[in-house]
N, C-alpha and C. Protein backbone atom coordinates (compact mmCIF):
# COMPACT_ATOMS: atom_id res chain seq x y z
N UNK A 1 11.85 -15.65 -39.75
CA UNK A 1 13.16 -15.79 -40.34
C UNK A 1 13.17 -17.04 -41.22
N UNK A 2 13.83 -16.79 -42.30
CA UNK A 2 13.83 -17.92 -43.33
C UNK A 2 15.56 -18.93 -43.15
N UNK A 3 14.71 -20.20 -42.86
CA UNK A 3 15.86 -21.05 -42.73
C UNK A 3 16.73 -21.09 -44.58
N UNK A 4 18.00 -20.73 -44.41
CA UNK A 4 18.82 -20.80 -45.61
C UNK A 4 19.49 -22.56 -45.53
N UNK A 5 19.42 -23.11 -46.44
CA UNK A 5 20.27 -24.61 -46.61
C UNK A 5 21.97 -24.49 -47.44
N UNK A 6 22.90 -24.99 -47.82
CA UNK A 6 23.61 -25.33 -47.90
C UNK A 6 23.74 -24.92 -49.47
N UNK A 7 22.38 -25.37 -50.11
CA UNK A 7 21.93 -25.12 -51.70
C UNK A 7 21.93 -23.72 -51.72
N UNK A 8 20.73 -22.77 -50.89
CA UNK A 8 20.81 -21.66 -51.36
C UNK A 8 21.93 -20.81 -51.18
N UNK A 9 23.11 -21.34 -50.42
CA UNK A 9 24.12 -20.49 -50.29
C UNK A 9 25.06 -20.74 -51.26
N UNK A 10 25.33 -22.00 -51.93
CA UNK A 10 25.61 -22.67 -52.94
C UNK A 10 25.02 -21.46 -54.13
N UNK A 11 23.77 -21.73 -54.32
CA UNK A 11 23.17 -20.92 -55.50
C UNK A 11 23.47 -19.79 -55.54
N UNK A 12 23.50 -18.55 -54.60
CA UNK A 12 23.94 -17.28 -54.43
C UNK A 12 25.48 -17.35 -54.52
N UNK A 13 26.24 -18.00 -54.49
CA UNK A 13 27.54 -17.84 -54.67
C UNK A 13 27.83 -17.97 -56.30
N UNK A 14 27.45 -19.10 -56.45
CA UNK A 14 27.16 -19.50 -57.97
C UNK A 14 26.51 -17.79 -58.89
N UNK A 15 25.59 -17.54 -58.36
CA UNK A 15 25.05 -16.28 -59.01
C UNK A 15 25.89 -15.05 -59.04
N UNK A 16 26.43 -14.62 -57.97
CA UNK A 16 27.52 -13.84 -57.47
C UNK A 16 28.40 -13.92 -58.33
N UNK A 17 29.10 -15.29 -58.89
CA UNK A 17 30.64 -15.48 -59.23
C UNK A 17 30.17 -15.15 -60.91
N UNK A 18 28.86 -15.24 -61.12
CA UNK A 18 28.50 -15.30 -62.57
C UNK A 18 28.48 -13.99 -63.24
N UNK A 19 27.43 -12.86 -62.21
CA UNK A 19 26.89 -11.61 -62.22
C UNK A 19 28.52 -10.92 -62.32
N UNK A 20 29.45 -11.59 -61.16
CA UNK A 20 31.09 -10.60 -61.60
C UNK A 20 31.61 -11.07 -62.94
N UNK A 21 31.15 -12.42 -63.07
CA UNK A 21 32.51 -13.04 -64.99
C UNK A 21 31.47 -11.88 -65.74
N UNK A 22 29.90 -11.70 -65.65
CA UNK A 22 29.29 -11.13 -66.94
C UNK A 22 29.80 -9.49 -66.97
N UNK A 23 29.99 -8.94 -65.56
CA UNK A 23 30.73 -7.88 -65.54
C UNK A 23 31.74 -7.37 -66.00
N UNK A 24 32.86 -8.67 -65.98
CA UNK A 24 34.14 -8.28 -66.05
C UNK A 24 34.22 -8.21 -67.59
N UNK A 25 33.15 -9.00 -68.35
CA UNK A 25 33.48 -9.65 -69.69
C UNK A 25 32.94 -8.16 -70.30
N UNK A 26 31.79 -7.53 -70.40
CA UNK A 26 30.94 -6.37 -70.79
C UNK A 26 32.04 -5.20 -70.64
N UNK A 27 33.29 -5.45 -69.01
CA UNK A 27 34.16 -4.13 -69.19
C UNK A 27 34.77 -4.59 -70.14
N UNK A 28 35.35 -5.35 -70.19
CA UNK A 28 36.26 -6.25 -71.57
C UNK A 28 35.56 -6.22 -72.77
N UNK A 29 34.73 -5.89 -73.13
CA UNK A 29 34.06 -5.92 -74.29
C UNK A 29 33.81 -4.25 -74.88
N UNK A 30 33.92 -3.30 -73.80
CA UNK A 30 33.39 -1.98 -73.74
C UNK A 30 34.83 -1.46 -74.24
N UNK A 31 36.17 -1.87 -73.58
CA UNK A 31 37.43 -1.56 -73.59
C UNK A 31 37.96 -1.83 -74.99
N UNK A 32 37.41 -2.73 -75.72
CA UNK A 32 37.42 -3.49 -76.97
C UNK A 32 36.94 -2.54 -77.78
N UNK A 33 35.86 -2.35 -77.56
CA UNK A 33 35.35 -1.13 -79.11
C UNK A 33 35.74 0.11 -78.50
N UNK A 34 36.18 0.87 -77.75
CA UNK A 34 36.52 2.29 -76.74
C UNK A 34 37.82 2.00 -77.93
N UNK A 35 38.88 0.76 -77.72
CA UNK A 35 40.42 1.09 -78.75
C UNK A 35 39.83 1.45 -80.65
N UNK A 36 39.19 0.15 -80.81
CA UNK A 36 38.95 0.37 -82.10
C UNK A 36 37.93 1.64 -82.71
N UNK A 37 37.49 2.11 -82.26
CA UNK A 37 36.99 3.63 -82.40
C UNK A 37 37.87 4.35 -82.00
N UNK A 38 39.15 4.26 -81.54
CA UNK A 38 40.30 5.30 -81.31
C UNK A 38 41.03 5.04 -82.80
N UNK A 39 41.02 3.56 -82.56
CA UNK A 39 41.53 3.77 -84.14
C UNK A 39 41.70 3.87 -85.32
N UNK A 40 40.09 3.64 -85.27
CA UNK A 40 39.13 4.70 -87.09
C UNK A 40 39.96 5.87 -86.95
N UNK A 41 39.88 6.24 -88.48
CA UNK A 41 40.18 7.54 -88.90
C UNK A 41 39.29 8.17 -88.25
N UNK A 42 39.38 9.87 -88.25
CA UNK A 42 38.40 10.62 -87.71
C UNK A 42 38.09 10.58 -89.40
N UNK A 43 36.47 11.45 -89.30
CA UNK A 43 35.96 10.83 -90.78
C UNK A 43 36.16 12.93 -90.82
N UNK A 44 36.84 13.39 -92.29
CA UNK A 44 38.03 14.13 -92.69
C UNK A 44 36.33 15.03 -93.51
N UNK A 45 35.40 16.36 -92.88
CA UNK A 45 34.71 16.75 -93.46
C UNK A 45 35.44 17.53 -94.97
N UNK A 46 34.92 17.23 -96.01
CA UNK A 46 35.23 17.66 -97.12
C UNK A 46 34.26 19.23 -97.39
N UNK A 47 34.06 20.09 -96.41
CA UNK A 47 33.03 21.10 -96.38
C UNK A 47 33.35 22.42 -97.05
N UNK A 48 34.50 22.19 -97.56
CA UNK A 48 35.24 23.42 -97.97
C UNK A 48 34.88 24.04 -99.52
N UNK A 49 35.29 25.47 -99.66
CA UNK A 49 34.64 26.18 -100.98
C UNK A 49 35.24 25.54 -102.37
N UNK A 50 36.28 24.09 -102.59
CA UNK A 50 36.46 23.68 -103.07
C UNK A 50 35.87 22.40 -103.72
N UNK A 51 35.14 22.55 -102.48
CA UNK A 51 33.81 21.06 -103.06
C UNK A 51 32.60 21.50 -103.42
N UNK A 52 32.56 22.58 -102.72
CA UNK A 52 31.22 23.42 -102.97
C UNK A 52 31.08 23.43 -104.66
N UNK A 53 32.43 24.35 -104.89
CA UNK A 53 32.56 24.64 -106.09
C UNK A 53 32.84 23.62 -107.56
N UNK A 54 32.91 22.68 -107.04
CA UNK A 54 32.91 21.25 -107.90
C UNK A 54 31.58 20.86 -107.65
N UNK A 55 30.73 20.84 -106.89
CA UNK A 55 29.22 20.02 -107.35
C UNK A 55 28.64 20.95 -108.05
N UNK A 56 28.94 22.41 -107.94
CA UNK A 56 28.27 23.41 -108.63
C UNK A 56 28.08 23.54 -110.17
N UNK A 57 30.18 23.41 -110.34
CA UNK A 57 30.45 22.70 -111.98
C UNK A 57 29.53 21.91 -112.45
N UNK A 58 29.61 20.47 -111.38
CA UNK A 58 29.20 19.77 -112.09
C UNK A 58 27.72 19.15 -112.29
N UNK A 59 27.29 19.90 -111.89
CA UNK A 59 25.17 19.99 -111.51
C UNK A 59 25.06 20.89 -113.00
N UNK A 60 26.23 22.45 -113.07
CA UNK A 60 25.50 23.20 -114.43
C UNK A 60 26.46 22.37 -115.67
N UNK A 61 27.14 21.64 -115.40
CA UNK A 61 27.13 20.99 -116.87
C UNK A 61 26.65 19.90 -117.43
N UNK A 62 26.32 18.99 -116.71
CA UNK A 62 24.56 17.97 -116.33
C UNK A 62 23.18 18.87 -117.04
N UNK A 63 23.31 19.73 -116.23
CA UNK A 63 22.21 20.50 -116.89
C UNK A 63 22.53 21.09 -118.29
N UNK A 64 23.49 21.36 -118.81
CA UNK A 64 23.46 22.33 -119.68
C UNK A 64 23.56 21.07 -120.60
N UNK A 65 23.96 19.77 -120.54
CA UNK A 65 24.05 18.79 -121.24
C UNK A 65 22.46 18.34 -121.53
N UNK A 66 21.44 18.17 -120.50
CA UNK A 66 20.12 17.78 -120.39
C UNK A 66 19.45 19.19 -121.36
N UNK A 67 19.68 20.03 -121.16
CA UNK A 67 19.23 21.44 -122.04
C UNK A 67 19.31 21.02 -123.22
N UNK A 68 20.32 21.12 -123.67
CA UNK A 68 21.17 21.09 -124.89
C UNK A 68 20.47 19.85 -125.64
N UNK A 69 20.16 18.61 -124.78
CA UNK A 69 19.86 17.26 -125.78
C UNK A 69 18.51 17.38 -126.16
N UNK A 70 17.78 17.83 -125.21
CA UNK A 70 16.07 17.85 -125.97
C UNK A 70 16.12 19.12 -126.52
N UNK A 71 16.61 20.42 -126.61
CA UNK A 71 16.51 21.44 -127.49
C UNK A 71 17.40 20.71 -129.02
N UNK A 72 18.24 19.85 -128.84
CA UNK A 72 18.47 19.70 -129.86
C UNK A 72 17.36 18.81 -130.48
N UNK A 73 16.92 17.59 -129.80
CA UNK A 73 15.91 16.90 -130.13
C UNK A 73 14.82 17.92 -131.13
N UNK A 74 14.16 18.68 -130.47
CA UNK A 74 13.14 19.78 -130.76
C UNK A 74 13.54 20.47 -131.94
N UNK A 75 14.78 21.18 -131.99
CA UNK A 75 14.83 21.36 -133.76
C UNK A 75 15.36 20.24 -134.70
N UNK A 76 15.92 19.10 -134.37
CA UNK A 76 16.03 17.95 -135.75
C UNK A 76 14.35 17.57 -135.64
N UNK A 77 14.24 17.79 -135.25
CA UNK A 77 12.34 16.75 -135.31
C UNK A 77 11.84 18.23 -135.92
N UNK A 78 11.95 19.76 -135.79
CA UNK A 78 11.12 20.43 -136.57
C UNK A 78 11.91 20.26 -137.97
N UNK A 79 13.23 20.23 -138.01
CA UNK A 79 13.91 20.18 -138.67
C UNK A 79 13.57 19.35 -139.76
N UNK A 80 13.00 18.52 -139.79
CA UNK A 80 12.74 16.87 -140.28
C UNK A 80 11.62 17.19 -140.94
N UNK A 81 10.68 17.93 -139.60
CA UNK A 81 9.11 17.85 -140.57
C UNK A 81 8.94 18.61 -141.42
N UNK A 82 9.85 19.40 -141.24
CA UNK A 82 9.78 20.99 -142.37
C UNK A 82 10.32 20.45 -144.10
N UNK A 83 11.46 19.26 -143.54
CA UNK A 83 11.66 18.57 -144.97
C UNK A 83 10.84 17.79 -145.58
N UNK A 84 10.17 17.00 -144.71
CA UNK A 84 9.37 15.93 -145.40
C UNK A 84 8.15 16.67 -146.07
N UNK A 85 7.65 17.40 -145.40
CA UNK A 85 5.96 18.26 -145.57
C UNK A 85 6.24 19.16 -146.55
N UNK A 86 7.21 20.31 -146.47
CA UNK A 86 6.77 21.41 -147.08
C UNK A 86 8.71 21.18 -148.37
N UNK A 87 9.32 20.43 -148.06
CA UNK A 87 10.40 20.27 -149.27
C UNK A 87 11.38 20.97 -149.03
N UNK A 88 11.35 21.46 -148.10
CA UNK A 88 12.15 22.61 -148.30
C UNK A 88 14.14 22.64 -147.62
């Protein structure tokens, strides 16, 4: 049997009273973000055939803009060489 002194009962109380404040503080801390995540917005999915249908717009008129600039590129540049070379 291990003789206990005055200290180690001291120290275990000390540890005890510490192990409950770090407890109590972690529920207090848990209770803390548990409200403020109640009171974020819920985040509002935008999934509907109305968004669908707006990136769709706007992807083919991006594209039809990207089309459109190097096909135009491609005939002013034949456009060009056909004047300078042949006069016409």
């Amino acid at each position: 049997m291990q003789i206990r002194t005055m200290d180690d009962i001291e120290r275990e109380k000390k540890k005890e009273s510490r192990d409950k404040m770090r407890k109590d503080i972690s529920e207090d801390i848990n209770d803390v973000i548990e409200n403020i995540n109640i009171l974020k917005r819920p985040n509002k999915e935008k999934k509907t055939i109305w968004g669908w249908l707006i990136r769709i717009i706007i992807f083919t008129v991006i594209t039809i803009l990207i089309v459109n600039f190097i096909l135009g590129n491609i005939w002013l540049l034949k456009f060009l060489i056909k004047s300078l070379f042949f006069g016409g």
